[in-house]
Protein backbone atom coordinates (compact mmCIF):
# COMPACT_ATOMS: atom_id res chain seq x y z
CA UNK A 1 0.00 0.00 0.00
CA UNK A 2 1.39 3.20 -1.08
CA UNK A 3 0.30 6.48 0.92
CA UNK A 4 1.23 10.24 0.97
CA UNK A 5 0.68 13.02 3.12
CA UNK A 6 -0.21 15.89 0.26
CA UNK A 7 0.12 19.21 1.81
CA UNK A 8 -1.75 21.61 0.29
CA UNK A 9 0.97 24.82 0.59
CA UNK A 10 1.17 28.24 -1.85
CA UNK A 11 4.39 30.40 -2.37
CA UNK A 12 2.82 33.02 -0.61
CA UNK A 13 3.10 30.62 2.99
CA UNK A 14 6.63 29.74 3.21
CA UNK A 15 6.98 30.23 7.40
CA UNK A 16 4.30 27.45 7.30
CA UNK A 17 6.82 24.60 5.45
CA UNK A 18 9.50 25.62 7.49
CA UNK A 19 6.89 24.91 10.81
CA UNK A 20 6.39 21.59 9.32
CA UNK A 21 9.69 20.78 8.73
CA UNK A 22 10.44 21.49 11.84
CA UNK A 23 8.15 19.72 13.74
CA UNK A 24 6.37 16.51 12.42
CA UNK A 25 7.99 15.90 9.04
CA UNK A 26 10.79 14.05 10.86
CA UNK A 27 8.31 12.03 12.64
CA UNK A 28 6.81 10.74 9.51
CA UNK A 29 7.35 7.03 9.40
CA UNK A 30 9.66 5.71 6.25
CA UNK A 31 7.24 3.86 3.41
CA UNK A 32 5.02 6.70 3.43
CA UNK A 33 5.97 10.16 1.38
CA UNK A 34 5.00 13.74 2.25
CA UNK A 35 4.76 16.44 -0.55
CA UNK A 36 3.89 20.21 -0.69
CA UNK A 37 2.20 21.05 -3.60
CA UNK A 38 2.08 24.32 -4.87
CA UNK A 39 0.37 25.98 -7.77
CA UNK A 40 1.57 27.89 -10.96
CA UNK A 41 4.13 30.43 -10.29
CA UNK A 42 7.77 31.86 -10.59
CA UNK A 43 9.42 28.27 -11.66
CA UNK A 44 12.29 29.28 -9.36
CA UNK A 45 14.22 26.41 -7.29
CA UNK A 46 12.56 24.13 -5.27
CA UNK A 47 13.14 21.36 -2.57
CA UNK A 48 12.69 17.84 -3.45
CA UNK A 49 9.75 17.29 -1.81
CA UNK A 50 7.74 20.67 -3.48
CA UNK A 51 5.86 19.60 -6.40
CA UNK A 52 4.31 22.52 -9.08
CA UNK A 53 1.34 21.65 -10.08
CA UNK A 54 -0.29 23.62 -13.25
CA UNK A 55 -2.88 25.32 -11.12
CA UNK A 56 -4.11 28.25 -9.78
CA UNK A 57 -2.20 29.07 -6.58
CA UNK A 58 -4.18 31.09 -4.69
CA UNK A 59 -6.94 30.26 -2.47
CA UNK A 60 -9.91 30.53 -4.89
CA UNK A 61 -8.17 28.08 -6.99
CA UNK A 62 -8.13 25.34 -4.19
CA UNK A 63 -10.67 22.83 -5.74
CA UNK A 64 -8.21 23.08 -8.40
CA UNK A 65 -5.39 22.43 -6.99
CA UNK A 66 -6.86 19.19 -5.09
CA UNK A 67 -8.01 17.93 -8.50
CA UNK A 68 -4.33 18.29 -9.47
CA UNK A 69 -2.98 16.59 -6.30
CA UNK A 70 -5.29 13.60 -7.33
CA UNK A 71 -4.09 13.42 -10.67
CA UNK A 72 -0.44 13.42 -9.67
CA UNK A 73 -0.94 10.86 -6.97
CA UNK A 74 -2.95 8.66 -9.40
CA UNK A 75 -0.35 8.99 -11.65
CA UNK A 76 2.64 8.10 -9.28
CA UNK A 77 0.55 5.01 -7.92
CA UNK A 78 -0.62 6.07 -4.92
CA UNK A 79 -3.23 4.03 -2.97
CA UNK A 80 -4.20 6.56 -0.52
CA UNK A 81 -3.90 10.32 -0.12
CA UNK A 82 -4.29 12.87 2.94
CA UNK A 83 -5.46 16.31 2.12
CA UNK A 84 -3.76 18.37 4.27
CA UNK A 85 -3.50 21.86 5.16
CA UNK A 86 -0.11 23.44 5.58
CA UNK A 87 -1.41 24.77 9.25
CA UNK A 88 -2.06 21.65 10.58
CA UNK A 89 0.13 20.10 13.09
CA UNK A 90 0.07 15.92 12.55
CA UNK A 91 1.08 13.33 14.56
CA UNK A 92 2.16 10.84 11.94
CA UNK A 93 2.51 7.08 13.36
CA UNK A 94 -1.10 7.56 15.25
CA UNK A 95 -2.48 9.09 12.16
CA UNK A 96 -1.23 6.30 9.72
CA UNK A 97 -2.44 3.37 12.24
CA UNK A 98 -5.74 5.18 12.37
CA UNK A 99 -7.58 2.85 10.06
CA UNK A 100 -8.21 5.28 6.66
CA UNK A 101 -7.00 2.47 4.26
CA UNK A 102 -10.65 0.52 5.56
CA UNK A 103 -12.71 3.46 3.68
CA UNK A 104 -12.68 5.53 0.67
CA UNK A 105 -13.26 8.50 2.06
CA UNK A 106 -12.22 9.59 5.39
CA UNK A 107 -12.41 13.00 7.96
CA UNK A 108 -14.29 14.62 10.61
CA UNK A 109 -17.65 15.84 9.89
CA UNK A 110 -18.39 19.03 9.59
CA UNK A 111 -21.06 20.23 12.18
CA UNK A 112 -23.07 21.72 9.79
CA UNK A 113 -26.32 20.37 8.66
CA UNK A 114 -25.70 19.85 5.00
CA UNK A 115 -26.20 16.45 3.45
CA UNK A 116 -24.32 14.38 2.49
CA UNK A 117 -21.96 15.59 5.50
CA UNK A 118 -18.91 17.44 4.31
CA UNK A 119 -15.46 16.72 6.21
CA UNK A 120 -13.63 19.41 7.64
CA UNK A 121 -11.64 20.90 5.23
CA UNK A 122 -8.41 21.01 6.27
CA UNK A 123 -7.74 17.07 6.54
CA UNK A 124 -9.24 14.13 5.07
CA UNK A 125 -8.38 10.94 3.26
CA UNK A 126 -9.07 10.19 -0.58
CA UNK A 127 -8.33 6.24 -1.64
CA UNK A 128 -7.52 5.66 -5.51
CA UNK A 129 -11.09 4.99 -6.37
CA UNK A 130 -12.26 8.49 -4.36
CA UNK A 131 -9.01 9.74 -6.12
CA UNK A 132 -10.19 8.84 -9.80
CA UNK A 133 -14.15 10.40 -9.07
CA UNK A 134 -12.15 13.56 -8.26
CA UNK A 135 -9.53 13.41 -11.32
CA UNK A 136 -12.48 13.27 -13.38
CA UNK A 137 -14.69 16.29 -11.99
CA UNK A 138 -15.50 19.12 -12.95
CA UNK A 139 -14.25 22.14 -11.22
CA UNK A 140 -16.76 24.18 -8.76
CA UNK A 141 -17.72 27.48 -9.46
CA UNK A 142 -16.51 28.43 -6.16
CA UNK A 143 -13.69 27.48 -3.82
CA UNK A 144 -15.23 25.12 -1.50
CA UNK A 145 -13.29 22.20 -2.29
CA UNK A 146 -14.32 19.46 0.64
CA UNK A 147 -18.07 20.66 -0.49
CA UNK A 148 -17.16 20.04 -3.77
CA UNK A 149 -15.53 16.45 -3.20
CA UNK A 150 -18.34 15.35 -0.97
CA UNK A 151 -20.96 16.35 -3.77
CA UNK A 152 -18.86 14.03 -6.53
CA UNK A 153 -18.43 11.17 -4.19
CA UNK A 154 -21.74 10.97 -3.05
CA UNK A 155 -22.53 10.90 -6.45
CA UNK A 156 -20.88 7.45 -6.88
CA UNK A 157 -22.08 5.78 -3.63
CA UNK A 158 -19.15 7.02 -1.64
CA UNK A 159 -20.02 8.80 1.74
CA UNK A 160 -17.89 10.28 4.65
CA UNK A 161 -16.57 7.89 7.23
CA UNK A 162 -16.67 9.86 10.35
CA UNK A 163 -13.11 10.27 12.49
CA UNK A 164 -13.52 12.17 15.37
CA UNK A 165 -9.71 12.70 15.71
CA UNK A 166 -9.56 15.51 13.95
CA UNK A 167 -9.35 18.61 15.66
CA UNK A 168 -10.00 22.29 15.00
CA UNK A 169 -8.11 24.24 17.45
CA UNK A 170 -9.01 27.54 18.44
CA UNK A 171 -7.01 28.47 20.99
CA UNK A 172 -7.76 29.75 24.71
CA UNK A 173 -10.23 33.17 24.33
CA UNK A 174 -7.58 34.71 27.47
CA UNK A 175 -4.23 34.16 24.53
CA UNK A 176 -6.23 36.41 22.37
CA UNK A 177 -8.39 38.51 23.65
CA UNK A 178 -7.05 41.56 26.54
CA UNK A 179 -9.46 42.62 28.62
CA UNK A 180 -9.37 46.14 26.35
CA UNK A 181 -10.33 44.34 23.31
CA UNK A 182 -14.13 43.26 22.28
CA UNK A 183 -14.43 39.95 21.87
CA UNK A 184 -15.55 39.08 17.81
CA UNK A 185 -17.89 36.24 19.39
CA UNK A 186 -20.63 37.81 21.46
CA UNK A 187 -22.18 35.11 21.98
CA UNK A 188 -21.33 31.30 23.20
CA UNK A 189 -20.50 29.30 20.46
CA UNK A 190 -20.76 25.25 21.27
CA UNK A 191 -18.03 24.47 18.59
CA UNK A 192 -15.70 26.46 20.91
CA UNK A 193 -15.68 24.39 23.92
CA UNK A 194 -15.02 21.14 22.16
CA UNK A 195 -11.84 19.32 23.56
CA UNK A 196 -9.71 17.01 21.39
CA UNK A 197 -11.05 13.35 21.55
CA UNK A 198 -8.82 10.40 23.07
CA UNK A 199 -6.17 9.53 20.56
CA UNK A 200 -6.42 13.09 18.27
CA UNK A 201 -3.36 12.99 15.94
CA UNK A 202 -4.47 16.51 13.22
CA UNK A 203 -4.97 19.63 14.62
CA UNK A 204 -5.86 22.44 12.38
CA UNK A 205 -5.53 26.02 13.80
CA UNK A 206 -8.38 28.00 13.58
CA UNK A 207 -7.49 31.41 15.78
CA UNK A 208 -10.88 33.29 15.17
CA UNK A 209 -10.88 35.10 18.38
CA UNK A 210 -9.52 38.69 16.64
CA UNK A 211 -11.69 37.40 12.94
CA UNK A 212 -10.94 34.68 10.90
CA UNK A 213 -7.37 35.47 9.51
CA UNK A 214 -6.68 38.71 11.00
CA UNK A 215 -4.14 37.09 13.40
CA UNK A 216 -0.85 37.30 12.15
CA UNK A 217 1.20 34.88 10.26
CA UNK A 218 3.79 34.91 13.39
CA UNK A 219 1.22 34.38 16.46
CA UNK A 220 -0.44 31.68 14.32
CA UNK A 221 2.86 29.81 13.88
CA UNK A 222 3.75 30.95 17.76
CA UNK A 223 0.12 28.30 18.58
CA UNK A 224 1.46 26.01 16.01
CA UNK A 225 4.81 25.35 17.82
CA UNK A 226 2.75 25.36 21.05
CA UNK A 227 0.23 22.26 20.10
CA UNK A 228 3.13 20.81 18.90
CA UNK A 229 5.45 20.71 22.32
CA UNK A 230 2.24 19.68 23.96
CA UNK A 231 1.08 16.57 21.74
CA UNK A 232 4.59 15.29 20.21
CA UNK A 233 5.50 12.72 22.96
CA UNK A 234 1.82 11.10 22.23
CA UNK A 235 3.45 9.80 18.91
């Protein structure tokens, strides 16, 4: 069984590679590859592991660029494939014993109440048969790429499995937010107050406390490095 980690990475995100490769891209067991995948762009030089893709590499153009990443993994004869986000920190031996190779289409479900359930976005397992649906598509007219995969799966018979060890992290409120500052939430949000289940190997960060993505790049990577010193000996 061949597998790769595919993180899904743009030019404009370098500090997040060198978090990775800093952290849990050492830990990742040897049998199983890990590749950044970027989109069209400058053609300058690039480390071994950073694959161009011919697709748009901005955010829009994500759908896109996970087509891509199942072409190119179909084509280098990968079994399985992890859709990852390049602000995700991984624990890599619990996450590759965790069972995906048992379904075609793996991740957390999101909480909200579309059907078929969509994963969370920012993680979730393709196998080759998921891979090929996807290859095949065509694109979205917007960017909401796990939206989009769920709709073509479902399509052929293929429905979420359900992995609860996927985590979005949000960080403590009291990090964030002085006692100056409004909070952006007024009001309590249930999502919030969810704690990692037993055995969580992904966390994605999702600092919304100051408004989705107006944290900056180096307090986000400051939390990254954080879940990481905390969860690392769990691997």
């Amino acid at each position: 069984m061949k597998t790769l980690i595919a993180v899904v990475h743009c030019r404009t995100r370098a500090p997040y590679m060198a978090a990775i490769r800093s952290t849990w891209l050492p830990c990742v067991p040897e049998g199983t590859d890990v590749r950044f995948f970027v989109g069209r762009g400058d053609h300058g030089h690039h480390e071994t592991d950073v694959v161009e893709l011919d697709c748009d590499d901005s955010y829009q153009g994500l759908p896109e660029k996970v087509r891509e990443i199942a072409r190119w993994s179909l084509a280098h004869g990968y079994d399985y494939v992890l859709k990852c986000d390049d602000d995700v920190v991984l624990l890599p031996r619990l996450l590759l014993a965790s069972g995906y190779e048992r379904h075609d289409f793996v991740g957390h479900k999101n909480s909200s109440k579309e059907e078929p359930v969509p994963p969370y976005g920012f993680c979730y397992w393709l196998s080759r048969r998921s891979m090929q649906i996807i290859s095949d598509s065509e694109l979205p007219s917007d960017n909401y790429d796990e939206g989009w995969v769920r709709t073509k799966l479902f399509a052929h018979g293929i429905t979420l499995h359900h992995d609860p060890r996927y985590f979005l992290h949000f960080g403590k409120k009291e990090d964030f937010i002085s006692k100056r500052r409004p909070v952006r939430f007024n009001r309590e949000n249930p999502i919030l107050l969810h704690k990692p289940a037993p055995g969580t190997f992904a966390w994605c960060l999702y600092i919304a406390w100051l408004g989705y993505k107006n944290i900056s790049t180096e307090r986000n990577l400051q939390e990254f490095h954080k879940i990481w010193n905390v969860v690392k000996n769990n691997n």
